[in-house]
PDB file of N, CA and C in Angstrom:
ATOM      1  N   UNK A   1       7.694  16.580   4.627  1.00  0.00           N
ATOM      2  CA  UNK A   1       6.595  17.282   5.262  1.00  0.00           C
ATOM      3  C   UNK A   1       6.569  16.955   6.750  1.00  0.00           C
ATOM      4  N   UNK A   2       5.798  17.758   7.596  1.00  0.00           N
ATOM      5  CA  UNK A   2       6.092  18.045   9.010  1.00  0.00           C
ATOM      6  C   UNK A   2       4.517  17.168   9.183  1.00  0.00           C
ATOM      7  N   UNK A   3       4.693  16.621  10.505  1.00  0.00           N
ATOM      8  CA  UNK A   3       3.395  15.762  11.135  1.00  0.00           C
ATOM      9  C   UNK A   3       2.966  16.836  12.120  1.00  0.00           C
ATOM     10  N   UNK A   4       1.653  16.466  12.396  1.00  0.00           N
ATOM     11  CA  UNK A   4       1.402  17.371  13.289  1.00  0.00           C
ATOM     12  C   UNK A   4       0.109  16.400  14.072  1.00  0.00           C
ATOM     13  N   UNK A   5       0.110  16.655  15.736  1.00  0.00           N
ATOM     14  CA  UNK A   5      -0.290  15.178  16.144  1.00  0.00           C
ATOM     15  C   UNK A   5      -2.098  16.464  16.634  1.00  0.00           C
ATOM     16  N   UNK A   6      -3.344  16.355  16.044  1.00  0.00           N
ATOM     17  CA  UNK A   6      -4.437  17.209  16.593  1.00  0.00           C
ATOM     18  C   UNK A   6      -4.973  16.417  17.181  1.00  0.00           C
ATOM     19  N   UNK A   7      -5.439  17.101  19.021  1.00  0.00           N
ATOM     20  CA  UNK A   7      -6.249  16.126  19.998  1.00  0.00           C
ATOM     21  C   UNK A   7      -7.490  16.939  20.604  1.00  0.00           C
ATOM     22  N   UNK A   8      -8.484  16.463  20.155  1.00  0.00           N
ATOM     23  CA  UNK A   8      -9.860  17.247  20.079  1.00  0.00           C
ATOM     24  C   UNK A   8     -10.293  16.784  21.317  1.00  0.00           C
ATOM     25  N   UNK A   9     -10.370  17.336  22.318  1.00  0.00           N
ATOM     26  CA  UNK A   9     -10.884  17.092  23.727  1.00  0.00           C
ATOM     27  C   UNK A   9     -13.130  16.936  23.464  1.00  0.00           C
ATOM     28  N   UNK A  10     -13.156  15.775  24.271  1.00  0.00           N
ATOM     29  CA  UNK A  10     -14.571  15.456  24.390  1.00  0.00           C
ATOM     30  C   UNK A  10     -15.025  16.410  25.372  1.00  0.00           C
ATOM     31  N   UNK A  11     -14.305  16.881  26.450  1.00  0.00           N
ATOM     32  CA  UNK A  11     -15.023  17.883  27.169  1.00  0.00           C
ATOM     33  C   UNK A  11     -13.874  18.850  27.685  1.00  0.00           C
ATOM     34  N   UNK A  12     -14.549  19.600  28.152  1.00  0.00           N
ATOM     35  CA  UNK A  12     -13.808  21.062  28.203  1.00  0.00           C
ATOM     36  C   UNK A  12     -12.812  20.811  29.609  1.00  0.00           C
ATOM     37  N   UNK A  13     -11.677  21.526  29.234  1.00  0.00           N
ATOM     38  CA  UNK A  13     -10.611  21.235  30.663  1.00  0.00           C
ATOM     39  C   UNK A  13     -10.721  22.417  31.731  1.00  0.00           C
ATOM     40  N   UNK A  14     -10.365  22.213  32.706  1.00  0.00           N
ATOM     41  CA  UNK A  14     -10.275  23.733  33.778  1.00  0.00           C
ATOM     42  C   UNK A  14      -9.440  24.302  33.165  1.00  0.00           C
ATOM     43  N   UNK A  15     -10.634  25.335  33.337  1.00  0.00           N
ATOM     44  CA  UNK A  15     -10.017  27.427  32.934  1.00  0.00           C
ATOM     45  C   UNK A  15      -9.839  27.125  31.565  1.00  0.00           C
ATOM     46  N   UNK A  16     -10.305  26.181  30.777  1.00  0.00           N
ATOM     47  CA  UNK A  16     -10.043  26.861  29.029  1.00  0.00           C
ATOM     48  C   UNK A  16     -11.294  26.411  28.165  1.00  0.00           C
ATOM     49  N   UNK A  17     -12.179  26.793  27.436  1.00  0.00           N
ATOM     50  CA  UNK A  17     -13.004  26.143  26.799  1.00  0.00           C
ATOM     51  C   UNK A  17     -12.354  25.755  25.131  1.00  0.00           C
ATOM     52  N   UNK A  18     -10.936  25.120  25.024  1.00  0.00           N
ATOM     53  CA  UNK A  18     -10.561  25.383  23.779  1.00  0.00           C
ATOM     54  C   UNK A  18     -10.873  23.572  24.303  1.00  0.00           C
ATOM     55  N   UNK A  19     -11.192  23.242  22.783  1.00  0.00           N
ATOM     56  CA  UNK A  19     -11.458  22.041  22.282  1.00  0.00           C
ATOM     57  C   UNK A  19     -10.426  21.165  21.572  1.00  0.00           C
ATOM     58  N   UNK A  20      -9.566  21.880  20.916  1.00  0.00           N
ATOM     59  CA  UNK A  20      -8.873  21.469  19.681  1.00  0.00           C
ATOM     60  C   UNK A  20      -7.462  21.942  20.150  1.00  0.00           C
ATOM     61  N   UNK A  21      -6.420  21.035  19.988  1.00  0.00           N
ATOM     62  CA  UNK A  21      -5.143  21.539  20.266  1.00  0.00           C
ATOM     63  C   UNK A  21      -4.005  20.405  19.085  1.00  0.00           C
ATOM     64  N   UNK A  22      -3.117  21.221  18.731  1.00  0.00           N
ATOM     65  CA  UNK A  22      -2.433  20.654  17.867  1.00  0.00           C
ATOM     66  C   UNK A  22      -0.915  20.982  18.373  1.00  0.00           C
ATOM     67  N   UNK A  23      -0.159  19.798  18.181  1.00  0.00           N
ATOM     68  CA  UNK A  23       1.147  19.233  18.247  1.00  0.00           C
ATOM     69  C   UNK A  23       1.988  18.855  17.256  1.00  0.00           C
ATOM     70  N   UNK A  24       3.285  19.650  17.961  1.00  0.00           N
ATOM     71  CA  UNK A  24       4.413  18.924  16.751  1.00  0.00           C
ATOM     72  C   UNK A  24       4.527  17.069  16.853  1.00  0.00           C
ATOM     73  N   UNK A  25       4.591  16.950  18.476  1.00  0.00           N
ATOM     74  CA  UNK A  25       4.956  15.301  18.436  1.00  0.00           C
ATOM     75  C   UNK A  25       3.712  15.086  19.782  1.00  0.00           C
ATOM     76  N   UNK A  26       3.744  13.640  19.798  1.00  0.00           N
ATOM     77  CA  UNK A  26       3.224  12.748  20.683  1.00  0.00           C
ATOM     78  C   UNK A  26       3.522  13.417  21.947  1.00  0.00           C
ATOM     79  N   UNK A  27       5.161  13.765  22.514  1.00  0.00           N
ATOM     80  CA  UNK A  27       5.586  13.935  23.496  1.00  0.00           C
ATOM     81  C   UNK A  27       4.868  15.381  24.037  1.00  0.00           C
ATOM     82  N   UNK A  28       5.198  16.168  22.555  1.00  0.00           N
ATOM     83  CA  UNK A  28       4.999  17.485  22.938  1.00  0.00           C
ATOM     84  C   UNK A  28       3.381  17.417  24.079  1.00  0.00           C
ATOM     85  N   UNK A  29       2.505  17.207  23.847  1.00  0.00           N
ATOM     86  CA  UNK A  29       0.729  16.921  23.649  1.00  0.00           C
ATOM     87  C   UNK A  29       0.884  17.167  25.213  1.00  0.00           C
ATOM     88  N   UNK A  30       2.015  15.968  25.664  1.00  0.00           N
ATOM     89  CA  UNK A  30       2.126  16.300  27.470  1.00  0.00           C
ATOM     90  C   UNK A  30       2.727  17.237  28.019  1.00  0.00           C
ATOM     91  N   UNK A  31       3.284  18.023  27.422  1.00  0.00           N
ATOM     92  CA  UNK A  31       4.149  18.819  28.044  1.00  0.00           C
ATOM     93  C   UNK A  31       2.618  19.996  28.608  1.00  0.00           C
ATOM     94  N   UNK A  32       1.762  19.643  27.986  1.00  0.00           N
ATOM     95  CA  UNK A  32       0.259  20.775  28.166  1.00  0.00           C
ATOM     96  C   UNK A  32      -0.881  19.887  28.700  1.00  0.00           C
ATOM     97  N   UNK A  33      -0.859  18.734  28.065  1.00  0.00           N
ATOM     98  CA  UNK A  33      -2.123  17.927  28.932  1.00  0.00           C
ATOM     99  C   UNK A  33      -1.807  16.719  29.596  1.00  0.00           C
ATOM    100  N   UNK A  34      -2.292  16.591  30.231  1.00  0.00           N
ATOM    101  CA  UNK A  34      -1.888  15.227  31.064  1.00  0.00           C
ATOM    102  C   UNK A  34      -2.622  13.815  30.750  1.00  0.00           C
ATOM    103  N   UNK A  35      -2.147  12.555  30.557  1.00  0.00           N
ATOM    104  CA  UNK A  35      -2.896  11.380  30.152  1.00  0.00           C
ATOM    105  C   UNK A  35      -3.866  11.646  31.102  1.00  0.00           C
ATOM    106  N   UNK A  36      -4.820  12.305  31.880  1.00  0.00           N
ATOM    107  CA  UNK A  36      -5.991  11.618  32.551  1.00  0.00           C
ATOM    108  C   UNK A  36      -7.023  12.783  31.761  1.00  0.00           C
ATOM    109  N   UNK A  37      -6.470  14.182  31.070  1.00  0.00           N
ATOM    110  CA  UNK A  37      -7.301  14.674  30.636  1.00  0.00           C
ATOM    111  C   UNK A  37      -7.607  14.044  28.741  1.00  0.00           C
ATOM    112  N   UNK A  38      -6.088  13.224  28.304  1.00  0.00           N
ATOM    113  CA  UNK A  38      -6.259  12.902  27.007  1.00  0.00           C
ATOM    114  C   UNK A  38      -7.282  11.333  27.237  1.00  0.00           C
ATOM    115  N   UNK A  39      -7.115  10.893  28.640  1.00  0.00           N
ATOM    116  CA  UNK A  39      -7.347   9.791  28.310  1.00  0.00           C
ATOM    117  C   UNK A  39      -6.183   8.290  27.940  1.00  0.00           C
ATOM    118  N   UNK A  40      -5.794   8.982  27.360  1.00  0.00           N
ATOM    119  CA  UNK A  40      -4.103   7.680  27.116  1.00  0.00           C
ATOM    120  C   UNK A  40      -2.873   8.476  27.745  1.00  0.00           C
ATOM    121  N   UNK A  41      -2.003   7.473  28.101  1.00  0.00           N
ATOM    122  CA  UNK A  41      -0.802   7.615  28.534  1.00  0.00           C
ATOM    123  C   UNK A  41       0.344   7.719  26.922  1.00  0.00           C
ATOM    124  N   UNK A  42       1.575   8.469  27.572  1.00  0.00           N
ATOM    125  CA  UNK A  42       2.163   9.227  26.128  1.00  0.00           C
ATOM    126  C   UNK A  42       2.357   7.441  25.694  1.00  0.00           C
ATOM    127  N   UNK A  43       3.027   6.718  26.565  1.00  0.00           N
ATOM    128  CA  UNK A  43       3.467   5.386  25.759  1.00  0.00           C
ATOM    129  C   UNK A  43       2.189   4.455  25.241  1.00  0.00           C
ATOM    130  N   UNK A  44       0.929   4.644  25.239  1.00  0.00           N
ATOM    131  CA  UNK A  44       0.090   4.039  24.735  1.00  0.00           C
ATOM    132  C   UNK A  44       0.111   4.368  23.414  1.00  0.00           C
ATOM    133  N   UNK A  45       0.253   5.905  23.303  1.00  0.00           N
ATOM    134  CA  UNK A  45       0.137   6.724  22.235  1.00  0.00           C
ATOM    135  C   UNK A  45       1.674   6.518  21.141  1.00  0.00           C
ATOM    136  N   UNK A  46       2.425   6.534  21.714  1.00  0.00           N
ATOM    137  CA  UNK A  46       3.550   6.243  20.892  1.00  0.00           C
ATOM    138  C   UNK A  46       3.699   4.565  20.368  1.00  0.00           C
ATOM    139  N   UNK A  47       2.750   4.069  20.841  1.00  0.00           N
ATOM    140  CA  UNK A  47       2.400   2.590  20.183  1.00  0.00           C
ATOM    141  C   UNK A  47       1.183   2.562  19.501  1.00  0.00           C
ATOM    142  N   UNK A  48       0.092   3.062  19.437  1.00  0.00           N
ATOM    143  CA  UNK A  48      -1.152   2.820  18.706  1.00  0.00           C
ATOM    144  C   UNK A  48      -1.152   3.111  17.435  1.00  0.00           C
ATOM    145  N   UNK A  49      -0.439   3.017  17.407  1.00  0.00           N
ATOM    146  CA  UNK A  49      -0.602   3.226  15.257  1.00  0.00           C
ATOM    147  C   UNK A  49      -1.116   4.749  14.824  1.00  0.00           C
ATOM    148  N   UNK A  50      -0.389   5.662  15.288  1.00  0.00           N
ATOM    149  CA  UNK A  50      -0.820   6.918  15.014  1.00  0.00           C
ATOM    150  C   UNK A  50       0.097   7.180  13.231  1.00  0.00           C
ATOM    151  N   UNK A  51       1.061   6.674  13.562  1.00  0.00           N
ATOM    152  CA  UNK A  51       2.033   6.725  11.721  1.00  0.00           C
ATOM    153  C   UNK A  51       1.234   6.487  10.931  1.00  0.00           C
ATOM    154  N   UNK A  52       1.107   7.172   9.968  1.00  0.00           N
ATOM    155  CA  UNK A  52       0.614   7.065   8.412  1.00  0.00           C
ATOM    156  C   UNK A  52      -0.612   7.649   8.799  1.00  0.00           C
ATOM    157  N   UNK A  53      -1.180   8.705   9.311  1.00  0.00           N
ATOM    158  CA  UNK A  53      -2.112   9.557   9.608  1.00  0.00           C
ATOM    159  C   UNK A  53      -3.069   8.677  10.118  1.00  0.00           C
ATOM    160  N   UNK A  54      -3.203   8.133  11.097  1.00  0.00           N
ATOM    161  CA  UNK A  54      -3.584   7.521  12.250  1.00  0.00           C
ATOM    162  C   UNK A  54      -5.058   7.770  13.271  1.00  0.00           C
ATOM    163  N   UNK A  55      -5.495   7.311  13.766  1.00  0.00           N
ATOM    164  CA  UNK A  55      -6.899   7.632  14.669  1.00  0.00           C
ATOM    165  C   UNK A  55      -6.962   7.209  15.755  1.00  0.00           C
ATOM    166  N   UNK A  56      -6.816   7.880  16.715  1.00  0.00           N
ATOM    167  CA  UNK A  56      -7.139   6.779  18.289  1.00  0.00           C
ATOM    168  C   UNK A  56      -7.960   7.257  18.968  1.00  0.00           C
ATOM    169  N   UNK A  57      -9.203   6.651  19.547  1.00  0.00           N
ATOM    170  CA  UNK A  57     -10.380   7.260  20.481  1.00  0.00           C
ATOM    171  C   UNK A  57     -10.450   7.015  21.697  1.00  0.00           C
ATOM    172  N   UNK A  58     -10.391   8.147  22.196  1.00  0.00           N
ATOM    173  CA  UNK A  58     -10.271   7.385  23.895  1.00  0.00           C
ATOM    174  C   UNK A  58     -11.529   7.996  24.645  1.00  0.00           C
ATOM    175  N   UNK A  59     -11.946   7.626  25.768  1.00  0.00           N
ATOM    176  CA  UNK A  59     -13.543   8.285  26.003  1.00  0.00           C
ATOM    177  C   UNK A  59     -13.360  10.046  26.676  1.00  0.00           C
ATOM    178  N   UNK A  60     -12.271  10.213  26.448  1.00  0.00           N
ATOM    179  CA  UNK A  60     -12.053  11.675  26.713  1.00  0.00           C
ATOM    180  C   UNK A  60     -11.353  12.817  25.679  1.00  0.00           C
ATOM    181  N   UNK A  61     -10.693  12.491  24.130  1.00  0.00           N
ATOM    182  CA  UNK A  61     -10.500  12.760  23.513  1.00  0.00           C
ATOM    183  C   UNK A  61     -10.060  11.746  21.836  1.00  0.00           C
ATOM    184  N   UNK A  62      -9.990  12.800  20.885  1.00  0.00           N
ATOM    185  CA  UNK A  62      -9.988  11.983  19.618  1.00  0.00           C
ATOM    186  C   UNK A  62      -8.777  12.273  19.099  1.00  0.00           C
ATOM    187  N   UNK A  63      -7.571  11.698  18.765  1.00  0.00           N
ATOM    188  CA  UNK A  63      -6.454  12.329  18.889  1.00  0.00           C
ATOM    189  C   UNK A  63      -5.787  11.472  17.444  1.00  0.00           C
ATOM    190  N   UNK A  64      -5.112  12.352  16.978  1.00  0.00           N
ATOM    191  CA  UNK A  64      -4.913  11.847  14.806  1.00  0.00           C
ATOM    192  C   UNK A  64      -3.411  12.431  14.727  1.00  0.00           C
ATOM    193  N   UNK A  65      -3.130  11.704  14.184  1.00  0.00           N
ATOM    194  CA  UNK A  65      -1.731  12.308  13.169  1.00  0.00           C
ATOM    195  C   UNK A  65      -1.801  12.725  11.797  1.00  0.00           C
ATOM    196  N   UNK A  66      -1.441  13.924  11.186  1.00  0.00           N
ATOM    197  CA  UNK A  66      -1.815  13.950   9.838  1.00  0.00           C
ATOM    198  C   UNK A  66      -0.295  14.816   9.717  1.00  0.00           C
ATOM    199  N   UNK A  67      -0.363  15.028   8.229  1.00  0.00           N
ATOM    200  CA  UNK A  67       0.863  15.206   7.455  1.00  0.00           C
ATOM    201  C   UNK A  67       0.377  17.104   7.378  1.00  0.00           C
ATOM    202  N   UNK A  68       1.339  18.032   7.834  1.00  0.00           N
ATOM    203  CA  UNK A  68       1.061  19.594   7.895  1.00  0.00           C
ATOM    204  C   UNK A  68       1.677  20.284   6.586  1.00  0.00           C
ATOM    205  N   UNK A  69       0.161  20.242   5.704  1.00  0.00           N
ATOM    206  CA  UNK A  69       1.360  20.980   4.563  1.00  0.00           C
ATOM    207  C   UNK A  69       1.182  22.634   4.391  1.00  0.00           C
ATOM    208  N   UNK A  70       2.423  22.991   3.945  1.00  0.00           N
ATOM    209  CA  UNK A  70       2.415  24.014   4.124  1.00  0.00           C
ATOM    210  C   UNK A  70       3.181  25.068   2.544  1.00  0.00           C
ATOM    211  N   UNK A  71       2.820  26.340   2.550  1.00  0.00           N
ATOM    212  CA  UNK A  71       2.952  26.729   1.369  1.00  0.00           C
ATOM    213  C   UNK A  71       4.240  26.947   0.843  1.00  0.00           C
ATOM    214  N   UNK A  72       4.856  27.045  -0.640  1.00  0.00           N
ATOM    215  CA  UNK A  72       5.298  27.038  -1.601  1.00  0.00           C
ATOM    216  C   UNK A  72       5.371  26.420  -2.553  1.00  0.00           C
ATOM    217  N   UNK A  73       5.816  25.783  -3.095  1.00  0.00           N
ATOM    218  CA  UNK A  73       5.751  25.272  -4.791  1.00  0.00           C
ATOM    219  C   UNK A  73       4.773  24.576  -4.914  1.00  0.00           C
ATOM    220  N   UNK A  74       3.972  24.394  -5.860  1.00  0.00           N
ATOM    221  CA  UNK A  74       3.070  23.296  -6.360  1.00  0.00           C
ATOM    222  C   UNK A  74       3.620  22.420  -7.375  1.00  0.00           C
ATOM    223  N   UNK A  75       3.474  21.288  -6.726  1.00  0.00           N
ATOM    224  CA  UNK A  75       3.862  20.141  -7.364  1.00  0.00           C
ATOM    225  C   UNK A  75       3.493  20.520  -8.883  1.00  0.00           C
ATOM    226  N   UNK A  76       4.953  19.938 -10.118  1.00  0.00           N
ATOM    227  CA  UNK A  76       4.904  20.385 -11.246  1.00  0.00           C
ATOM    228  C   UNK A  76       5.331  21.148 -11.764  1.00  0.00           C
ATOM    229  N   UNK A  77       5.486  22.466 -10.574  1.00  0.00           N
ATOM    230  CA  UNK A  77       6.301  23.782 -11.139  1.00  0.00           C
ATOM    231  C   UNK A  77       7.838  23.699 -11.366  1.00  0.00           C
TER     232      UNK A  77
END
């Protein structure tokens, strides 16, 4: 299964009122926001224990790793 890294902004950024943004990786997250709008720098983040669906709070966003599942078989079939 695919991770997917979601970073819920505490306040709104210039020119977008979107709140919620989701990532394939850690790295990706910067390629769109910058550590002063997440709050952490990417290498803080690639150390805080985000593996195994993870939580880190920073006073400018809430940023998680979770497991992205996605459809076909149900377990059993």
């Amino acid at each position: 299964m695919a991770k997917v890294i979601h970073v819920h902004l505490l306040h709104n950024i210039d020119g977008s009122r979107r709140k919620d943004w989701y990532f394939s990786s850690i790295s990706a997250v910067y390629t769109v926001l910058t550590a002063e709008q997440v709050g952490a720098t990417k290498n803080y983040l690639l150390h805080a224990g985000l593996s195994g669906n993870g939580t880190v709070c920073t006073k400018k966003a809430i940023i998680k790793q979770s497991t992205l599942i996605s459809g076909g078989r149900k377990a059993g079939d």
